[in-house]
Protein backbone atom coordinates (compact mmCIF):
# COMPACT_ATOMS: atom_id res chain seq x y z
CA UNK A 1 96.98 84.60 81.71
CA UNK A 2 95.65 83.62 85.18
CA UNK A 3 97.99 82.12 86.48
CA UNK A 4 100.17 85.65 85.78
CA UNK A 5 98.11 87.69 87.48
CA UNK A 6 97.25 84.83 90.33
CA UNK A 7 100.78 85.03 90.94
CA UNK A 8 101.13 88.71 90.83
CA UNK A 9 98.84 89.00 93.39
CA UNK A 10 100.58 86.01 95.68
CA UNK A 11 103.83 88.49 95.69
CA UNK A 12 101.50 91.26 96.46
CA UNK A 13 99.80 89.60 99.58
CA UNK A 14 103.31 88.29 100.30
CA UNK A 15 105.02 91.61 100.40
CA UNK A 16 102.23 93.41 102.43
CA UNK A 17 102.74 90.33 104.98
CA UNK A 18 106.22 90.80 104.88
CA UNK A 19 106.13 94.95 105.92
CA UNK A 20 103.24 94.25 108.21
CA UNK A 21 105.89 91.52 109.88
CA UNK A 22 108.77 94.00 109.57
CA UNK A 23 107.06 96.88 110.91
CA UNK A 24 105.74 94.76 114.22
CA UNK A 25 109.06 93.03 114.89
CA UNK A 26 111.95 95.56 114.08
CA UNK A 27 112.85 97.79 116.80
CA UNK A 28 112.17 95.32 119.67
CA UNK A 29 114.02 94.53 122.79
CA UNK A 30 116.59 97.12 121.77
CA UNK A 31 117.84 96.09 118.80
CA UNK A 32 118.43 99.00 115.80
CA UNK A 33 115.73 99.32 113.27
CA UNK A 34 115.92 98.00 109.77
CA UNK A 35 114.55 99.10 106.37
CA UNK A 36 112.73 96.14 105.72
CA UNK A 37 109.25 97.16 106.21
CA UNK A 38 110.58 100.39 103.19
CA UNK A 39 111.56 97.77 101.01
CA UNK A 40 108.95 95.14 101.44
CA UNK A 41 106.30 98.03 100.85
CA UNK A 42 108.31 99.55 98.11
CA UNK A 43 108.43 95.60 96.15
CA UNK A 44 104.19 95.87 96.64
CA UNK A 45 104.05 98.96 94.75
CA UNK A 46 106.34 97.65 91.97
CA UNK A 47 104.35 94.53 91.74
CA UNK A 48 100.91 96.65 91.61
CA UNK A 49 102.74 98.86 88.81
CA UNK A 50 103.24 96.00 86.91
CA UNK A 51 100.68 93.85 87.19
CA UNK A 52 98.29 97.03 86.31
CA UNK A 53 100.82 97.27 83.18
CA UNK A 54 100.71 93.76 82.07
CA UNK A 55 96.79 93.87 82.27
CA UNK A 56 97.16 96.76 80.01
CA UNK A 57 99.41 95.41 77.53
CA UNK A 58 97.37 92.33 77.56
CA UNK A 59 94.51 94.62 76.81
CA UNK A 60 96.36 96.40 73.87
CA UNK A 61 97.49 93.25 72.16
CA UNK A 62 94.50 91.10 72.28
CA UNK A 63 95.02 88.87 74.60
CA UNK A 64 91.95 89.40 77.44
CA UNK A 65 88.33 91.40 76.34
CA UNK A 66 86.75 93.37 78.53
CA UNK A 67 82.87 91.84 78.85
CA UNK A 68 81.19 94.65 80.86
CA UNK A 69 78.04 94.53 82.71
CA UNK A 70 75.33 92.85 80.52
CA UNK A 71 72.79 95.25 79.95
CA UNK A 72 68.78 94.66 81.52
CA UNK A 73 65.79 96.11 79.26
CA UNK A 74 63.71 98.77 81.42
């Protein structure tokens, strides 16, 4: 289950890296501007959508618990 959502967040980072790359080199020295930064920023939402699914499905069948905050006597 970690390792899922340690990974989903790798992709995340990666994609945001990738748009923030996109969006600093396209459009330099003349040359025409590509959608790469719209696609690499459209792939983070996605991921985001679906990790924040797969933590809910996880949370529906079982699989992870929330623990809360404990709670400190007054």
């Amino acid at each position: 289950m970690k390792w899922i959502v340690g990974l989903a967040f790798v992709g995340i980072l990666f994609a945001l890296a990738s748009a923030g790359r996109a969006m600093l080199n396209d459009g330099r020295d003349g040359a025409p501007k590509t959608n790469r930064m719209l696609h690499a920023l459209a792939w983070r939402i996605g991921l985001s959508v679906a990790l924040f699914l797969f933590i809910l499905l996880a949370w529906r069948l079982g699989w992870i618990q929330p623990t809360g905050l404990p709670l400190q006597p007054r």
